[in-house]
C-alpha atoms as a PDB file:
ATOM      1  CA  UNK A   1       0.000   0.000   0.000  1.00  0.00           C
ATOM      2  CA  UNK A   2       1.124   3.570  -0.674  1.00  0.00           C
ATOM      3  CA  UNK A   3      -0.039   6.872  -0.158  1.00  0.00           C
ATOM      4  CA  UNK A   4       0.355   9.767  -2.100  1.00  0.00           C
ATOM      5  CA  UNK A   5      -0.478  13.394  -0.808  1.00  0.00           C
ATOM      6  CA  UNK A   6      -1.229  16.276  -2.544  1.00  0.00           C
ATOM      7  CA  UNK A   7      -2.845  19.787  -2.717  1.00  0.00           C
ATOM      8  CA  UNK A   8      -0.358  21.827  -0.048  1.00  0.00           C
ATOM      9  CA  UNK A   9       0.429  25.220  -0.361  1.00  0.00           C
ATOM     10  CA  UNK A  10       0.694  28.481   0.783  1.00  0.00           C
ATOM     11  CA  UNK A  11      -2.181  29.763   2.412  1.00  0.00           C
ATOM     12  CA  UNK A  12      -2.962  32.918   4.279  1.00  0.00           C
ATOM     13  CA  UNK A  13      -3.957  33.001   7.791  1.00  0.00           C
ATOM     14  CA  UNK A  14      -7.593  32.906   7.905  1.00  0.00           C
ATOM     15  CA  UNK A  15      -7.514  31.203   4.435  1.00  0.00           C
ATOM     16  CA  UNK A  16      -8.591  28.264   3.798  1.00  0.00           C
ATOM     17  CA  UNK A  17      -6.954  24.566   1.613  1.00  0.00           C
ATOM     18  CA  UNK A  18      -7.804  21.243   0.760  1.00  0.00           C
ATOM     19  CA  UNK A  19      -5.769  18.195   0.787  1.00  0.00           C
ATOM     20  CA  UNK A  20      -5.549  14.973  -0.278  1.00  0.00           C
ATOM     21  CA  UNK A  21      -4.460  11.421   0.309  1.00  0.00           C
ATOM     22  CA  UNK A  22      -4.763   8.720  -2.503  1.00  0.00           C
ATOM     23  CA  UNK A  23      -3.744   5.041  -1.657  1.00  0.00           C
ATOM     24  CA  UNK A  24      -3.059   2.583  -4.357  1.00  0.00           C
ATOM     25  CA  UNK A  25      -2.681  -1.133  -3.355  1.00  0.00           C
ATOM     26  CA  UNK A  26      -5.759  -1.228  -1.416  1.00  0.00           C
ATOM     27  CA  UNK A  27      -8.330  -2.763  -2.642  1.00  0.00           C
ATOM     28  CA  UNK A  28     -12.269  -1.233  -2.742  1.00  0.00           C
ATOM     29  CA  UNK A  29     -13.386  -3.476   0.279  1.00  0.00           C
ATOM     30  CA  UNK A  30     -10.455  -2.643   2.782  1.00  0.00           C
ATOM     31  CA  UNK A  31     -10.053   1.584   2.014  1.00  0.00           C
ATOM     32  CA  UNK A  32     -13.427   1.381   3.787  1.00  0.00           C
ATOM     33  CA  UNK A  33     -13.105  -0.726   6.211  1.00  0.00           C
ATOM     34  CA  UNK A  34      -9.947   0.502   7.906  1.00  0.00           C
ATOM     35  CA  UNK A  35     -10.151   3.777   9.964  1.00  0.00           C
ATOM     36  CA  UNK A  36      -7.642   6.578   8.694  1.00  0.00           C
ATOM     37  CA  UNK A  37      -6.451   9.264   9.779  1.00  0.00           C
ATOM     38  CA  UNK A  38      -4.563  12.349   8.806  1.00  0.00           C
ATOM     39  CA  UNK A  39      -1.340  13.680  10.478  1.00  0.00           C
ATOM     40  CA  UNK A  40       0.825  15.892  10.378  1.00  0.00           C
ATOM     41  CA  UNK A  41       4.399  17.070  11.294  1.00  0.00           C
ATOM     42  CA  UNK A  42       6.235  20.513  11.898  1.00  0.00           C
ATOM     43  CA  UNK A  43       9.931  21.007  11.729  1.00  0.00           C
ATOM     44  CA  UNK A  44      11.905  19.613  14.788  1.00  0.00           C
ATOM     45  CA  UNK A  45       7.881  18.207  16.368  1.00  0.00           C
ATOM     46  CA  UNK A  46       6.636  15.121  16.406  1.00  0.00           C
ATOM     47  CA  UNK A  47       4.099  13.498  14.272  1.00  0.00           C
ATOM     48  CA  UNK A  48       0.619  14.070  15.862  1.00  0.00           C
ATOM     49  CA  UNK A  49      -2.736  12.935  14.994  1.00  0.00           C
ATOM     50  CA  UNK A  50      -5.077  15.689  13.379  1.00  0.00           C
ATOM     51  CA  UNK A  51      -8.198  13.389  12.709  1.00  0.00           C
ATOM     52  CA  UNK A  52      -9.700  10.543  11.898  1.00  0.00           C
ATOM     53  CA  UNK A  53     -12.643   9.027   9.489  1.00  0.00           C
ATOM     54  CA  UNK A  54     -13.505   5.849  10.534  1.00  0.00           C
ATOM     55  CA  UNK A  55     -14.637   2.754   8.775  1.00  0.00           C
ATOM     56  CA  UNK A  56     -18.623   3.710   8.766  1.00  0.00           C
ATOM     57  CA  UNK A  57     -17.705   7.269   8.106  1.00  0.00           C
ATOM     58  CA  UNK A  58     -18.181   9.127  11.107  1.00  0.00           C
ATOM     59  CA  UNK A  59     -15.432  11.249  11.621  1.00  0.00           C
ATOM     60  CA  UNK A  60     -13.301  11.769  15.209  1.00  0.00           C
ATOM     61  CA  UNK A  61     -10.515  12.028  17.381  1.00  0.00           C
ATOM     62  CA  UNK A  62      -9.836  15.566  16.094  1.00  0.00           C
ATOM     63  CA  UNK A  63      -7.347  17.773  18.304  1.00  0.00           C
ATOM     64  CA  UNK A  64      -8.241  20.491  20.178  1.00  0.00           C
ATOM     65  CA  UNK A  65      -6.235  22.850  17.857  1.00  0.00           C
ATOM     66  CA  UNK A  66      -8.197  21.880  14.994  1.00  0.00           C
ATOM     67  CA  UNK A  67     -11.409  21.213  16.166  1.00  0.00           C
ATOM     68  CA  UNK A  68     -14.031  23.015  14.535  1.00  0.00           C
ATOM     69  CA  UNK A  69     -11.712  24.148  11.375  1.00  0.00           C
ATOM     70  CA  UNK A  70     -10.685  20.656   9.827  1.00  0.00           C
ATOM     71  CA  UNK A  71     -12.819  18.412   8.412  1.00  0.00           C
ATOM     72  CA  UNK A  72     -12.218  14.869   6.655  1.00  0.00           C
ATOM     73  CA  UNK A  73     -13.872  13.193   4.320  1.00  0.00           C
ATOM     74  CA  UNK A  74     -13.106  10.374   2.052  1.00  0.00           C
ATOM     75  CA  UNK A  75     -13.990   9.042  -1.603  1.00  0.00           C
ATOM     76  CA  UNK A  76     -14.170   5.259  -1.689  1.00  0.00           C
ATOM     77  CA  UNK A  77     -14.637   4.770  -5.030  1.00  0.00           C
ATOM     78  CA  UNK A  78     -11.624   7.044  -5.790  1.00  0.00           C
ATOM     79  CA  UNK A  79      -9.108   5.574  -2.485  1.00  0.00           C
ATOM     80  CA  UNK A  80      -8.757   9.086  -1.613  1.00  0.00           C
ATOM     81  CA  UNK A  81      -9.469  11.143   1.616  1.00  0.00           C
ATOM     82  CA  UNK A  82      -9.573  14.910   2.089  1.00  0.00           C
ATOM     83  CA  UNK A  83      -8.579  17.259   4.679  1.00  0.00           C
ATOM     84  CA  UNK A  84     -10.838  20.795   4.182  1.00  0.00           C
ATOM     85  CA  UNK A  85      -8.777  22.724   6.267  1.00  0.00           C
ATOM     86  CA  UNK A  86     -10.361  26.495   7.099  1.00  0.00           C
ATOM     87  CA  UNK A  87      -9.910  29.606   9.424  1.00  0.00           C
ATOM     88  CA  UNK A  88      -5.671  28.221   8.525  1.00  0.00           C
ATOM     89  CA  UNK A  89      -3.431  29.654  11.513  1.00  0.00           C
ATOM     90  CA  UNK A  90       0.431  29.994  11.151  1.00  0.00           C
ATOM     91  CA  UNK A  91       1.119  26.683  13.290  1.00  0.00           C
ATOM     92  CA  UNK A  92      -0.860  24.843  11.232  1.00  0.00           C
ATOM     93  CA  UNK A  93       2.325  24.888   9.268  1.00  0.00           C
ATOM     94  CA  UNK A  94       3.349  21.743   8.471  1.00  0.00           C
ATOM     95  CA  UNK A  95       3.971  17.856   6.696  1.00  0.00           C
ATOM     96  CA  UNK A  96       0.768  16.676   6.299  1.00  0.00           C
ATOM     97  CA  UNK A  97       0.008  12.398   6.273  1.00  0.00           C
ATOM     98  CA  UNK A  98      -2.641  10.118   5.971  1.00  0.00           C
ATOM     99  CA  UNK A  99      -2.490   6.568   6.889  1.00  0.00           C
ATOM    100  CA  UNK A 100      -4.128   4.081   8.999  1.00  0.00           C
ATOM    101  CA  UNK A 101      -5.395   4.967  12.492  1.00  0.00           C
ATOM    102  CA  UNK A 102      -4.515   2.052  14.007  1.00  0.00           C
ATOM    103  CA  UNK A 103      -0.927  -0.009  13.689  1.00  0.00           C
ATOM    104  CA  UNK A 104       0.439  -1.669  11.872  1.00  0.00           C
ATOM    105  CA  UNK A 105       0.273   1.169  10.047  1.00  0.00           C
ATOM    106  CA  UNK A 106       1.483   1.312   6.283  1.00  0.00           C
ATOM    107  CA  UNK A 107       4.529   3.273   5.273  1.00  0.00           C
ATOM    108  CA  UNK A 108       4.488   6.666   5.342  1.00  0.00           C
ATOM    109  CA  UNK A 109       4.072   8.498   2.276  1.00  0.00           C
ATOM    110  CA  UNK A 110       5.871  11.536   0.684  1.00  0.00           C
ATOM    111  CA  UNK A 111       3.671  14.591   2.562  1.00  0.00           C
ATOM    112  CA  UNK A 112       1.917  17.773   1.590  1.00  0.00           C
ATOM    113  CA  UNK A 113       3.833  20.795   2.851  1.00  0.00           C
ATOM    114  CA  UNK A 114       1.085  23.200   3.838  1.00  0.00           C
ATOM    115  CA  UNK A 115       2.710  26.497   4.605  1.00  0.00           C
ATOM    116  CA  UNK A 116       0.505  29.531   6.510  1.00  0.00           C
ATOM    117  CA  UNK A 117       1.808  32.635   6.218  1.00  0.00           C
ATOM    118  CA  UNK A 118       0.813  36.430   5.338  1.00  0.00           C
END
């Protein structure tokens, strides 16, 4: 399985981007049924969890920081999951990752830089 994500930029604070995450190698039946998540990671930070869209398609586990101005969403037909990211703030700077919620998790792909800045 790989993922490939896309769509970063630079945004404005306040602005607002989109993101995505294709996976090739899974099949139809097991992009739905796994919960995934995006991530993401700032220069010298650690990877942390930004969301999750689970298996039914309710969406969770969003962190505070984001709450409220991310949401996720997912094509299953296409493999590919979204991040609609709004109301961007400087320190949402960073790598951005999808992949499993749960380990064993698949290998990480490339990232989307998403850069916030005036």
């Amino acid at each position: 399985v790989q993922f490939v994500e896309s769509g970063g930029g630079l945004a404005q604070p306040g602005g607002s981007l989109v993101v995505s995450c294709t996976a090739s190698g899974f099949t139809f039946c097991n992009f739905s049924k796994y919960d995934m998540s995006w991530f993401r990671q700032a220069p010298g930070k650690e990877r942390e969890l930004v969301g999750s869209i689970f298996s039914t398609g309710a969406t969770g586990n969003f962190a505070d920081y984001v709450r409220g101005r991310f949401f996720i969403s997912r094509d299953t037909g296409k493999k590919t999951l979204y991040l609609d990211m709004r109301r961007l703030k400087p320190e949402d700077s960073a790598m951005y990752f999808c992949n499993r919620h749960w380990s064993p998790r698949y290998p990480w792909g490339q990232g989307t830089q998403v850069t916030v800045s005036s």
